[in-house]
Protein backbone atom coordinates (compact mmCIF):
# COMPACT_ATOMS: atom_id res chain seq x y z
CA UNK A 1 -4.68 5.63 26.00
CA UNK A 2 -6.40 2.41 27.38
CA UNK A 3 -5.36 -1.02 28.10
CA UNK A 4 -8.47 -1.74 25.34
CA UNK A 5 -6.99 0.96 22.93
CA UNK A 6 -3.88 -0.93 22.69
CA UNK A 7 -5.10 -4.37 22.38
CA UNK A 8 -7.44 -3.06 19.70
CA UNK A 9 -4.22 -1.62 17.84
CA UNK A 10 -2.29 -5.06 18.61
CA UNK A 11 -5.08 -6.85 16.27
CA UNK A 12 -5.30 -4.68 13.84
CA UNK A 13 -1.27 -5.45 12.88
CA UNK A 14 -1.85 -8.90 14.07
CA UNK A 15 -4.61 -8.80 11.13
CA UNK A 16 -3.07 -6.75 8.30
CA UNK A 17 -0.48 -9.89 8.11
CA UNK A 18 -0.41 -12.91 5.71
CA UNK A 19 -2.56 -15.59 7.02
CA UNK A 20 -3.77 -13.55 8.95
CA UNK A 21 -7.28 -11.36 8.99
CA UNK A 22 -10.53 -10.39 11.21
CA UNK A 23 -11.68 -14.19 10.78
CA UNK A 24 -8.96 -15.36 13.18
CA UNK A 25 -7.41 -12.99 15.05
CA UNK A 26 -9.79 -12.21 17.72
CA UNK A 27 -9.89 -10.40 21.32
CA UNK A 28 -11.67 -12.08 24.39
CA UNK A 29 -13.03 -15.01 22.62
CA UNK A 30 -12.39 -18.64 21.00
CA UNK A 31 -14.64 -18.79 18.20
CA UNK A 32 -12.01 -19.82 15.41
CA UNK A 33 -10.64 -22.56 17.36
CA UNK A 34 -13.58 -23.96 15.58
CA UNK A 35 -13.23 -23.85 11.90
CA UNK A 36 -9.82 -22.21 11.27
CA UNK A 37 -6.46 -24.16 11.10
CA UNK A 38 -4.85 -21.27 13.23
CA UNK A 39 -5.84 -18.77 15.31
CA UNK A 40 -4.78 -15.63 17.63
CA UNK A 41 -7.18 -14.72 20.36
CA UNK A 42 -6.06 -12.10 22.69
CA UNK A 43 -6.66 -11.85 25.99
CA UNK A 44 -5.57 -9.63 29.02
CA UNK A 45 -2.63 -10.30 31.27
CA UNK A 46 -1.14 -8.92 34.33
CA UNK A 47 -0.59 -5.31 35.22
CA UNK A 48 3.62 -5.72 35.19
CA UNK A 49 4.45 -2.79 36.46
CA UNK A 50 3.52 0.36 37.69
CA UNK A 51 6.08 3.75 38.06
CA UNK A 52 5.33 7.21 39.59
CA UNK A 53 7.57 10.13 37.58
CA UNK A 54 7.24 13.52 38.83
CA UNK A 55 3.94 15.43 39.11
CA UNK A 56 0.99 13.17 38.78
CA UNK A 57 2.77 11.31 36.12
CA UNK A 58 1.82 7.40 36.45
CA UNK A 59 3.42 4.90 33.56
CA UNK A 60 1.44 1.38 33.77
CA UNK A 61 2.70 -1.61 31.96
CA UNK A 62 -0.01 -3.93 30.82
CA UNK A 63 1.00 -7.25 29.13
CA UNK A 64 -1.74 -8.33 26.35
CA UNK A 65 -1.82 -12.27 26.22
CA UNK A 66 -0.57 -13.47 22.43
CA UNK A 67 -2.48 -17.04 22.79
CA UNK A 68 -1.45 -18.57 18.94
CA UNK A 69 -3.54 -21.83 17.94
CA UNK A 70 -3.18 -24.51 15.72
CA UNK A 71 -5.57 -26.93 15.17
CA UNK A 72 -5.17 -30.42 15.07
CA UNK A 73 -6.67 -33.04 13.55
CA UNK A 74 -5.99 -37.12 12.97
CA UNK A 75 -4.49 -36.14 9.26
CA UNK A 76 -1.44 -34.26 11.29
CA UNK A 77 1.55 -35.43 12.59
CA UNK A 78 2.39 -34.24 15.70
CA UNK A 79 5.74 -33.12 14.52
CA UNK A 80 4.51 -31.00 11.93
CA UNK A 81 1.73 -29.07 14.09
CA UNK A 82 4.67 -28.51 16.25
CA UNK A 83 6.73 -27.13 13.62
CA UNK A 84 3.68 -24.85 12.73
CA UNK A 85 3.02 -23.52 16.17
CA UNK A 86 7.26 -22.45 16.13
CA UNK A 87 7.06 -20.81 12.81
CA UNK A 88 3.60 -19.32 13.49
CA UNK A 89 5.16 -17.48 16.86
CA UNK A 90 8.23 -16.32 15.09
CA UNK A 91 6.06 -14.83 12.47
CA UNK A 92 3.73 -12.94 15.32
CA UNK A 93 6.63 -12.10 17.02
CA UNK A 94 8.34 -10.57 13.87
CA UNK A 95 4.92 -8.72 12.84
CA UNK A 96 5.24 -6.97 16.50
CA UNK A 97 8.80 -6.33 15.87
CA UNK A 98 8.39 -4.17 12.56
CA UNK A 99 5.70 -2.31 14.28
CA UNK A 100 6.68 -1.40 17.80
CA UNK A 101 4.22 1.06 18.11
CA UNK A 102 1.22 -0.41 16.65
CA UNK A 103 1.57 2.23 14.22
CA UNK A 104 1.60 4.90 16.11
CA UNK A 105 -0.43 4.20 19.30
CA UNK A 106 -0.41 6.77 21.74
CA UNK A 107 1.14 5.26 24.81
CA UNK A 108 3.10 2.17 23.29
């Protein structure tokens, strides 16, 4: 199991959800900021941990970087975008939630 296995896996559910696809959930880049009226890009984060068990037996906790977009434009109101970016992250976060192991990563 990598650190890139695992992101990998994080997209693909990130992608299999409504609104959601290959087009704007993305690793490493910015690309759909462009032309899509949201995005997900992930990105790596900090090493959070790090635990020795036993015989050679090293657990790492990497933290993958969930950076949600929405774009804005002079037809929006503020208030709206906002209340777009809220439900946006409570949908990511609830797509995560119902798959807790990026179905079936080794290592998550």
């Amino acid at each position: 199991m990598s650190y890139a296995s695992v992101q990998t896996a994080l997209a693909t559910v990130l992608q299999g959800a409504t609104g959601f696809d290959s087009s704007n959930v993305v690793i490493g880049h910015f690309r759909p900021l462009a032309s899509k009226k949201e995005s997900v890009t992930l990105t790596p984060g900090a090493i959070s941990g790090r635990t020795s068990q036993g015989n050679r037996t090293v657990t790492t906790d990497w933290v993958v970087q969930v950076q949600y977009f929405v774009k804005f434009t002079d037809h929006n109101n503020i208030e709206d975008v906002y209340a777009t970016i809220v439900a946006g992250r409570q949908k990511l976060i609830d797509i995560v939630d119902k798959n807790p192991t990026l179905n079936g990563t080794a290592g998550v």
